[in-house]
Protein backbone atom coordinates (compact mmCIF):
# COMPACT_ATOMS: atom_id res chain seq x y z
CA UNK A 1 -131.01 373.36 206.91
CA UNK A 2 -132.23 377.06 207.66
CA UNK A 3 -135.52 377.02 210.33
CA UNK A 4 -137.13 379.12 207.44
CA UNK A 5 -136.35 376.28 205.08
CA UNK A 6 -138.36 373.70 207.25
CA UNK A 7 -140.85 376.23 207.97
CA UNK A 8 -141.53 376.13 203.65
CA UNK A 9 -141.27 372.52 204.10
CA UNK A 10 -144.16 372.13 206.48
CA UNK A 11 -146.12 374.78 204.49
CA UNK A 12 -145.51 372.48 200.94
CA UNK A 13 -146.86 369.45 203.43
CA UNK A 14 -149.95 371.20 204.97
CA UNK A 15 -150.54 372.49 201.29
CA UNK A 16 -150.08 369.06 199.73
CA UNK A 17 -153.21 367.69 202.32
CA UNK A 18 -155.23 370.72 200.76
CA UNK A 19 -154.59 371.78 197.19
CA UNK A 20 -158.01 370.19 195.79
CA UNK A 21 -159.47 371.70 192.45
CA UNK A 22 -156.38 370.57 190.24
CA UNK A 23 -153.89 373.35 188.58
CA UNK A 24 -156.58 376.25 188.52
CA UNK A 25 -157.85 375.65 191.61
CA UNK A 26 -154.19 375.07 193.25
CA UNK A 27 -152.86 378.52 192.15
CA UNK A 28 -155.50 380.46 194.23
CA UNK A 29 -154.54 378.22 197.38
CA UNK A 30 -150.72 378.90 196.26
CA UNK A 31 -151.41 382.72 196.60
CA UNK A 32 -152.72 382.70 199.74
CA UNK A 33 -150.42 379.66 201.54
CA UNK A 34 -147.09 381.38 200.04
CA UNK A 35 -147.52 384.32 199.35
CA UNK A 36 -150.15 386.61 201.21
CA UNK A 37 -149.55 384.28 204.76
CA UNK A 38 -145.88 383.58 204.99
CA UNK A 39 -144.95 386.21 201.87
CA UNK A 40 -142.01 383.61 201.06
CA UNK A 41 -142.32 385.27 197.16
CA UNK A 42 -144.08 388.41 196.00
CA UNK A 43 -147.53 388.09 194.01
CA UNK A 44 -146.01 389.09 191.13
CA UNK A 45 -142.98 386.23 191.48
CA UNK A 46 -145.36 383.87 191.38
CA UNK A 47 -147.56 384.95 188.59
CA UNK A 48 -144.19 384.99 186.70
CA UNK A 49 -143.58 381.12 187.64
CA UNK A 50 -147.21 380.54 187.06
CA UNK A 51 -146.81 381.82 183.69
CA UNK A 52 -143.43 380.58 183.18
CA UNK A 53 -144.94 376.69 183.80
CA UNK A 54 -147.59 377.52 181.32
CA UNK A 55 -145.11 377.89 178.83
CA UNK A 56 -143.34 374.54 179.66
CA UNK A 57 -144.81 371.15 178.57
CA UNK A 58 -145.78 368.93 182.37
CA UNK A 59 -147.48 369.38 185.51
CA UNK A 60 -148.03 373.48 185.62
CA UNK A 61 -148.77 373.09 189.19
CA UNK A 62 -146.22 371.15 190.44
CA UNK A 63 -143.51 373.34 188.55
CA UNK A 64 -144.55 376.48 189.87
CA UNK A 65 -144.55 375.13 193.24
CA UNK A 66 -140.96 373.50 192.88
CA UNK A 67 -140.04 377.52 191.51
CA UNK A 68 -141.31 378.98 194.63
CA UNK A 69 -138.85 376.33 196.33
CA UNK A 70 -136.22 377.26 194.37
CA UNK A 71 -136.40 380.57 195.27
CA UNK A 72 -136.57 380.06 198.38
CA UNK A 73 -133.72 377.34 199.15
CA UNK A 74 -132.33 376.30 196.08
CA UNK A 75 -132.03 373.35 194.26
CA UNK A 76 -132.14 370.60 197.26
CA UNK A 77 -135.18 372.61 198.82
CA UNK A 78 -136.87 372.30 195.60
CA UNK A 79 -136.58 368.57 195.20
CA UNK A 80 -137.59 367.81 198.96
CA UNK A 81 -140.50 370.22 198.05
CA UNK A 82 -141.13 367.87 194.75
CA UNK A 83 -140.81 365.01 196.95
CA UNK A 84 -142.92 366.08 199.62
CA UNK A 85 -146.17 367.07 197.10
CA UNK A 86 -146.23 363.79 194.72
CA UNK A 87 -145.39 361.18 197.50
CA UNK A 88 -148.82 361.36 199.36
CA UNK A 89 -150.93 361.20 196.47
CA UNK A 90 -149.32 358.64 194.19
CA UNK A 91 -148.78 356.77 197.41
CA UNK A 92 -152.88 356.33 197.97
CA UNK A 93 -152.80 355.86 193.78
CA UNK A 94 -150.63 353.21 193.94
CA UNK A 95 -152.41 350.74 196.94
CA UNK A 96 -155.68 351.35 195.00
CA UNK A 97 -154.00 349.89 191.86
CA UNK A 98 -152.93 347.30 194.16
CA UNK A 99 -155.56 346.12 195.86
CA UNK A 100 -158.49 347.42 192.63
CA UNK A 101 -161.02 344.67 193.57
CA UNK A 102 -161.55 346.80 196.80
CA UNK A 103 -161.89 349.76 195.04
CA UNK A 104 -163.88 348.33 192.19
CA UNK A 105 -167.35 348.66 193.91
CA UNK A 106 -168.10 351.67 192.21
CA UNK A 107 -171.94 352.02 193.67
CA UNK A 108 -170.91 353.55 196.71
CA UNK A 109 -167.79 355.51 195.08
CA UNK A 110 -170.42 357.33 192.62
CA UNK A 111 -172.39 358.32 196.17
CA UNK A 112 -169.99 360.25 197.42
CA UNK A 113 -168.24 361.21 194.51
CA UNK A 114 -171.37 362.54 194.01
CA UNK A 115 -171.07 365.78 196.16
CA UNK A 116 -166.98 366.10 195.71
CA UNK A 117 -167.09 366.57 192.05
CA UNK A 118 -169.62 369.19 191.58
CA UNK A 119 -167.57 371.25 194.35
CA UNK A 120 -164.35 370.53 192.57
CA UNK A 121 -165.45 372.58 189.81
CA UNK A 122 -166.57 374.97 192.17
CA UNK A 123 -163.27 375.37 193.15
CA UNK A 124 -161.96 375.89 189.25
CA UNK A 125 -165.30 378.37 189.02
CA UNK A 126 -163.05 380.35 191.74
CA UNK A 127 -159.79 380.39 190.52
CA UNK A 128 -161.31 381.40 186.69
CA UNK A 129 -162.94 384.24 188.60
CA UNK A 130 -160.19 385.19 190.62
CA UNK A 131 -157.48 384.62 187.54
CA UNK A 132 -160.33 387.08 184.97
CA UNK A 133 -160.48 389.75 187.70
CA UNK A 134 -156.47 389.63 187.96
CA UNK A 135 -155.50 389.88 184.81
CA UNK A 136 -157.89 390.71 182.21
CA UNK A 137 -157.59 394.51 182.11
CA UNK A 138 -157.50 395.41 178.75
CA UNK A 139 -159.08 395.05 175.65
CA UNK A 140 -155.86 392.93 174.24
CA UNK A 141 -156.18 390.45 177.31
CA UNK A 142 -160.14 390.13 177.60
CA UNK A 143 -160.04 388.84 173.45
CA UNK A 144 -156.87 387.04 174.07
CA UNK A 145 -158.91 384.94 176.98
CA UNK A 146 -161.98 384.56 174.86
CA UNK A 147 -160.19 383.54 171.74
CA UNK A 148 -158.69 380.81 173.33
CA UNK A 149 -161.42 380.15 175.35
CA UNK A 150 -163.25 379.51 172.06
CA UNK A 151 -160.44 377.93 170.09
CA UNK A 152 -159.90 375.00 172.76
CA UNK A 153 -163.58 374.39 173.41
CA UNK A 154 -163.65 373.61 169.49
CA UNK A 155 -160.90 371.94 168.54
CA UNK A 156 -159.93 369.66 171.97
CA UNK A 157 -156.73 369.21 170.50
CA UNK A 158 -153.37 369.33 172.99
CA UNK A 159 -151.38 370.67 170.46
CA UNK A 160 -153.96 373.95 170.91
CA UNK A 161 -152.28 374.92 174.26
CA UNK A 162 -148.71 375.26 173.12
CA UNK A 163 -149.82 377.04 170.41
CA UNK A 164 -152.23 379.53 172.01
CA UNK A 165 -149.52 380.26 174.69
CA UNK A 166 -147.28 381.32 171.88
CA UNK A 167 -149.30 383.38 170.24
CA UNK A 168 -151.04 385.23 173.17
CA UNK A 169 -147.26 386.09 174.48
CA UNK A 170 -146.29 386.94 170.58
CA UNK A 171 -149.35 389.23 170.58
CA UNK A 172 -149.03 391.02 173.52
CA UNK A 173 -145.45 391.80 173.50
CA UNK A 174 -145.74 392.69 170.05
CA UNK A 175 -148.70 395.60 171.01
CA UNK A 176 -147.49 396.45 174.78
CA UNK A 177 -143.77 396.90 173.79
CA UNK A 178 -143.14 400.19 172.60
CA UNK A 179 -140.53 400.84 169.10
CA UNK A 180 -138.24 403.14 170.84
CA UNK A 181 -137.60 401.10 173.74
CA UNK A 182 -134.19 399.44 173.90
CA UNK A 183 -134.14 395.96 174.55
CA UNK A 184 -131.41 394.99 177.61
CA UNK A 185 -128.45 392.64 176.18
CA UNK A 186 -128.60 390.09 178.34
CA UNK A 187 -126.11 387.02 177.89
CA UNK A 188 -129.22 384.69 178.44
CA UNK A 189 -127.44 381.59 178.59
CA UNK A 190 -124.47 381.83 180.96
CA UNK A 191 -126.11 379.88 183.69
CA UNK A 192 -127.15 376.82 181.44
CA UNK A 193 -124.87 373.89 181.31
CA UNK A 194 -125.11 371.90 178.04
CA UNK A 195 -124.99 369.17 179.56
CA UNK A 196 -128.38 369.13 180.70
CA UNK A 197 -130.30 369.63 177.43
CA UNK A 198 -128.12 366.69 176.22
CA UNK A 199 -129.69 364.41 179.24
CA UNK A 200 -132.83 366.40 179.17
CA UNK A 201 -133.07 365.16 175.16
CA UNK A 202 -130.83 361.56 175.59
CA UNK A 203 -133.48 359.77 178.27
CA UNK A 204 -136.16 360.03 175.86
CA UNK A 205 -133.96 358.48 173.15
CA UNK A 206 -132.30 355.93 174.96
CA UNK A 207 -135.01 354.64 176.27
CA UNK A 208 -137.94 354.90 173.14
CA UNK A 209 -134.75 353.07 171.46
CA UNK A 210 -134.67 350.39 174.51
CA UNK A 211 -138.56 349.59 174.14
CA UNK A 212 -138.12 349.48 170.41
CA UNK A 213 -135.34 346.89 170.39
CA UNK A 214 -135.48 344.79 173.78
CA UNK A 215 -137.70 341.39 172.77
CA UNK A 216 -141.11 342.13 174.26
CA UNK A 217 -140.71 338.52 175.86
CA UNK A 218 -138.48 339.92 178.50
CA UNK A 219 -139.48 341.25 181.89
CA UNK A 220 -137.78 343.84 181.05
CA UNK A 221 -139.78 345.11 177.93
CA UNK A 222 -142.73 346.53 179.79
CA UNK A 223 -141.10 348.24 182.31
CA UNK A 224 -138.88 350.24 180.13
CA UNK A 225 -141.73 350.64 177.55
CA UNK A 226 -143.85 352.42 180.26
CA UNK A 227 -140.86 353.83 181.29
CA UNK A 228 -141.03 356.16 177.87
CA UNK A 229 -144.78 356.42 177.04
CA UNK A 230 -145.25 358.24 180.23
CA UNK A 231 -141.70 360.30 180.06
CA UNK A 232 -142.41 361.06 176.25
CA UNK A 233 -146.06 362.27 177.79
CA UNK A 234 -144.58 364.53 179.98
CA UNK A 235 -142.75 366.38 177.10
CA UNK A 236 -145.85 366.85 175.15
CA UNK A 237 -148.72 367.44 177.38
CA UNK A 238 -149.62 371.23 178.10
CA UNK A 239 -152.67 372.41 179.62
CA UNK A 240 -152.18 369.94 182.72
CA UNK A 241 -154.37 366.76 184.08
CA UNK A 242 -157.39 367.84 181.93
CA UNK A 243 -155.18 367.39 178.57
CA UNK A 244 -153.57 364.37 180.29
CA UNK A 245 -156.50 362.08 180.96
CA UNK A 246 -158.14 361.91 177.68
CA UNK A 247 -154.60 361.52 176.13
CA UNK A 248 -153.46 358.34 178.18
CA UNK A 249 -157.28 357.21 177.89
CA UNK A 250 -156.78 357.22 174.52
CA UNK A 251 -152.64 355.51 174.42
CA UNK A 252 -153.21 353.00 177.56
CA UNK A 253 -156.86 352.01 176.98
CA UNK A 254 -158.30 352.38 173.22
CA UNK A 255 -154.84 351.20 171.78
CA UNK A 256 -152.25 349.11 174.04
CA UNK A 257 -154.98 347.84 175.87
CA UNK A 258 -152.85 347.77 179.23
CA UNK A 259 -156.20 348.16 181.40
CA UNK A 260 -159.85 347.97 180.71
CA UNK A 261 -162.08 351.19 180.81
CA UNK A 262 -163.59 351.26 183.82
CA UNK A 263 -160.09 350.27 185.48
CA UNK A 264 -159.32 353.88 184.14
CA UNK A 265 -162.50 355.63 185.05
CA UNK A 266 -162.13 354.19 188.40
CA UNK A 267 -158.86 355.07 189.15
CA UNK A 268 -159.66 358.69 187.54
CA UNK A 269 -162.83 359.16 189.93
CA UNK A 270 -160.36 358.01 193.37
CA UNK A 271 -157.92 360.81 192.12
CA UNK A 272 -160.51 363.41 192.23
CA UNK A 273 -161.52 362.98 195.63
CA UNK A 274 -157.68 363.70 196.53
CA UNK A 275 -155.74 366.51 197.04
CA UNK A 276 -152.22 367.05 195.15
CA UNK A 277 -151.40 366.83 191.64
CA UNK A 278 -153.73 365.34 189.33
CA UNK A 279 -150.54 364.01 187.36
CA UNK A 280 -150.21 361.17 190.17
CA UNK A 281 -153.18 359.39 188.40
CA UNK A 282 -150.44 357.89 186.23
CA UNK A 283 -149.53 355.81 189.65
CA UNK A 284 -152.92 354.01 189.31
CA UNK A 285 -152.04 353.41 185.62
CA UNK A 286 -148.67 352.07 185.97
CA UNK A 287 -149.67 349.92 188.68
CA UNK A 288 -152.94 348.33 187.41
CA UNK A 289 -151.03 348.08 184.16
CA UNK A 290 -147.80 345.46 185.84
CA UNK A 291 -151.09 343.97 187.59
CA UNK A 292 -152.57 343.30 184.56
CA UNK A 293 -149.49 341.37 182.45
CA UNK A 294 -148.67 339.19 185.80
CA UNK A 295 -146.02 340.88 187.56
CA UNK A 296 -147.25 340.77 191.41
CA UNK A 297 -147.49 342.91 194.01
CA UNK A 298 -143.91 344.37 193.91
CA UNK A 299 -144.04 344.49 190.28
CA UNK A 300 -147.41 346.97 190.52
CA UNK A 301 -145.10 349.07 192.77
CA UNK A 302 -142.46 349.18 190.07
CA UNK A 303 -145.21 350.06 187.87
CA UNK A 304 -146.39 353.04 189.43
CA UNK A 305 -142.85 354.29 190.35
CA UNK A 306 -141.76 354.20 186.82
CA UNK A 307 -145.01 356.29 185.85
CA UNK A 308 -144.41 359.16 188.17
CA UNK A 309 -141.27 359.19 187.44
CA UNK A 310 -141.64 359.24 184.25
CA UNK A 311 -144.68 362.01 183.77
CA UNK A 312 -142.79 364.21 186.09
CA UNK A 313 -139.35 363.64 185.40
CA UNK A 314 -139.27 366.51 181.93
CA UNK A 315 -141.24 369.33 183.64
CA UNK A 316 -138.80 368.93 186.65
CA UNK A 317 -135.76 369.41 184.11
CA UNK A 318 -137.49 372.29 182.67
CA UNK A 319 -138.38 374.26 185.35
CA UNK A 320 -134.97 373.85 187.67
CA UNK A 321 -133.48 374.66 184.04
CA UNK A 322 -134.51 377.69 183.28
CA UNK A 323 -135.22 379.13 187.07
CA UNK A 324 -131.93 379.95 187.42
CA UNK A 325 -131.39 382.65 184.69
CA UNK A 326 -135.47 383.26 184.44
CA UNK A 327 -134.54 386.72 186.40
CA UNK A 328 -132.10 387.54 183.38
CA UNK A 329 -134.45 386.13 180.89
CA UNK A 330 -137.85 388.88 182.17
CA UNK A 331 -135.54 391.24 181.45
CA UNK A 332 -135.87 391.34 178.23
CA UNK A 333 -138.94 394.21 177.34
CA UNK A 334 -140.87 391.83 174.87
CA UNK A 335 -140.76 388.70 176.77
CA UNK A 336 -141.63 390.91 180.16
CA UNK A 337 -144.20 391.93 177.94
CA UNK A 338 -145.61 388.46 177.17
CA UNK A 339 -146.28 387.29 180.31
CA UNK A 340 -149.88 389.55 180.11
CA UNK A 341 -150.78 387.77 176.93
CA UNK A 342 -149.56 384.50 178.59
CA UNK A 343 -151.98 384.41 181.80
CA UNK A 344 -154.61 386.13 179.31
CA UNK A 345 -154.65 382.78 177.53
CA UNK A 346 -154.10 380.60 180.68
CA UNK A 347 -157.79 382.37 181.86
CA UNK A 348 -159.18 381.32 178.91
CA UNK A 349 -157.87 377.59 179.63
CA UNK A 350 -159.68 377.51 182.71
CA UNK A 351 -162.80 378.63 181.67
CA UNK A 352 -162.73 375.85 178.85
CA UNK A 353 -161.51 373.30 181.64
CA UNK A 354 -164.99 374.52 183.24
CA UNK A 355 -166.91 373.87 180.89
CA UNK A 356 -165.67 370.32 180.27
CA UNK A 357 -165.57 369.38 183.82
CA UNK A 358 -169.16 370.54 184.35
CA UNK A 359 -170.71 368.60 180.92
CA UNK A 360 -170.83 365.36 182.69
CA UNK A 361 -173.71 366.68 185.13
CA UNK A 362 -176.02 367.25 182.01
CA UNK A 363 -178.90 369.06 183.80
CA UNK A 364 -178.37 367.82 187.30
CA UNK A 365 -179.66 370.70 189.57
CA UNK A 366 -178.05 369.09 192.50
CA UNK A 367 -174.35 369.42 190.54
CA UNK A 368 -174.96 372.43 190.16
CA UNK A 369 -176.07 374.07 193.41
CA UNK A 370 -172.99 372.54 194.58
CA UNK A 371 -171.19 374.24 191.89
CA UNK A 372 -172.92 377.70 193.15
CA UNK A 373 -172.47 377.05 196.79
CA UNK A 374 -168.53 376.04 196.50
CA UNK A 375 -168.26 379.35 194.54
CA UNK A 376 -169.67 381.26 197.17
CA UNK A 377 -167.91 380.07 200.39
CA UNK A 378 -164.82 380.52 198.61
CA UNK A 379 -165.36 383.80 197.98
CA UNK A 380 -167.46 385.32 200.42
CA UNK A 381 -166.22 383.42 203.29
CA UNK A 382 -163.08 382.47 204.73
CA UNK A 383 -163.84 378.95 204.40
CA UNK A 384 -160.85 376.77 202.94
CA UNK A 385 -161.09 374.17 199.95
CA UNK A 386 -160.38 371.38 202.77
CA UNK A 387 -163.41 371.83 204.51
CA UNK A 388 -165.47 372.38 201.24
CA UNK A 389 -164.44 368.62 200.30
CA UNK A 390 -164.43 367.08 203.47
CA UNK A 391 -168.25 368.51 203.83
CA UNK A 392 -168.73 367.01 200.39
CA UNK A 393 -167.24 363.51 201.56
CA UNK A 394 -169.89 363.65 204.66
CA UNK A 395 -172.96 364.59 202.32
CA UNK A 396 -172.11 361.90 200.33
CA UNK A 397 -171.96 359.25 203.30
CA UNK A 398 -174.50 360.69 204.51
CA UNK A 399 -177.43 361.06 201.49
């Protein structure tokens, strides 16, 4: 392995410890770890990935990061990259689904959760402003942003995001791209092995056909069942951990019943106070849930294993599919074109994720100084997100 390859690899590690705010905040810390510090990619490479995980149903932030490592090293870089940012946090997920009842004092959780969540959506308040000021420049972007902005605010639907991202790239390509320009013939598709959109397609069907036909007496039934709730999750969800959570709520709560509500709420509130991807919450899920129909201690581990592997496992697929011929695939005028109309919408995203993570404070004046304060260092000082939360953690011990 090259030094410069375990030089990115201790970068993805020290930026695993510190990417708090979830997928809007991690972008901002992506920019400056990757690209202005060690300039492994060019801004405008990752914008492209940024936009390019949009696009694809899963974890936007951990895609784009496992891009960057693809660029960098290729495809065994990439998954040691993968590797490195989901082990640490669905590690800690899965020993608090293991040992709940020490978790499960919530009194003291709420006290210094108290001071991390109001600066976690300071952090988001930071990455909307930075994202606005980056790429809302013209009319077309600025009522691309607020239109979906507005849209997902009203109708809280996932199937909005897909949708949105769509049209916003359908939009702008179809005003920025001029009549008389020539569109480049690219043989888009020489790079991609059929093979893989066979697997990509013939996990989800093998096993949704598994849990639908093994008795649900066996061991076996629950494990595979999880197996493709949280893989066929991974193909639908867009608009990251804030789509995510009110989905499974809804599947592993409200209608399977697998854990009890404030199981989930607990489990949601430790995953805030860490950093990495907010997708790792399914750890605590598939752990609690094993715990829950008997299966021990080395079932719960199974458990939470099966869930990260199975929320990550599509967006992986995705993004080390198309990668490889993206650079053919921007070529193209109109879908070049897109990508303005694309991170137009994604703004508006984060200002609706904003709003929703701020509505739980009601009219808490404390929430929101915090709010105001995180904003501030962040952008007026060079003050990293680690220290923000670790201050936060301290208040909260403290008051």
């Amino acid at each position: 392995m090259k030094k410069r390859h375990i030089l990115f690899l201790s970068d993805a590690f020290v930026y695993t410890l510190s990417a708090f705010g979830g997928p809007q905040g991690h972008i901002a810390v992506m920019l400056r770890e990757f690209v202005q510090k060690r300039n492994y990619i060019t801004e405008e490479e990752l914008m492209e990935l940024n936009a390019l995980a949009q696009v694809l149903p899963g974890p936007s932030s951990t895609q784009t990061l496992v891009g960057i490592a693809w660029k960098v090293g290729g495809l065994w870089l990439a998954i040691a990259t993968f590797l490195i940012w989901v082990l640490p946090s669905a590690a800690i997920m899965c020993a608090a689904a293991i040992s709940y009842k020490m978790f499960a004092d919530r009194g003291r959780m709420v006290d210094v959760l108290k001071f991390i969540r109001p600066a976690a959506v300071g952090i988001v308040a930071y990455a909307t402003y930075t994202f606005a000021n980056r790429f809302l420049k013209s009319r077309v972007s600025a009522m691309l942003a607020i239109g979906s902005f507005i849209v997902t605010l009203i109708l809280r639907n996932a199937y909005a995001f897909p949708i949105l991202i769509m049209l916003g790239g359908i939009v702008s390509s179809a005003l920025e791209t001029q009549p008389q320009e020539n569109e480049l013939r690219v043989k888009l598709f020489a790079n991609v092995n059929p093979n893989k959109v066979m697997y990509f397609i013939g996990v989800l069907l093998a096993f949704a056909a598994l849990g639908a036909i093994i008795n649900r007496t066996s061991p076996f039934s629950l494990p595979i069942r999880l197996f493709e709730n949280f893989y066929r999750n991974g193909i639908l969800i867009f608009g990251g951990g804030q789509v995510l959570v009110p989905l499974m709520y809804t599947e592993f709560v409200e209608v399977k019943h697998y854990l009890s509500s404030a199981e989930f709420l607990s489990g949601y509130a430790l995953q805030q106070a860490l950093p990495g991807p907010t997708f790792c919450f399914t750890s605590f899920v598939g752990g609690v849930t094993m715990g829950n129909q008997g299966f021990g201690f080395w079932g719960q581990i199974l458990g939470s294993l099966i869930a990260v592997i199975g929320i990550n496992s599509p967006g992986l697929i995705l993004i080390l599919f198309i990668v490889p011929f993206w650079e053919d695939l921007k070529k193209i005028t109109r879908i070049r074109n897109s990508l303005s109309g694309i991170n137009a919408v994604a703004v508006g995203f984060m200002a609706t994720a904003l709003i929703s993570l701020s509505r739980p404070f009601g009219l808490d004046p404390l929430a929101y100084a915090i709010m105001i304060v995180t904003f501030c260092l962040l952008q007026f000082t060079r003050i990293k997100t680690p220290v923000v939360i670790v201050i936060g953690v301290l208040l909260g011990l403290i008051f």
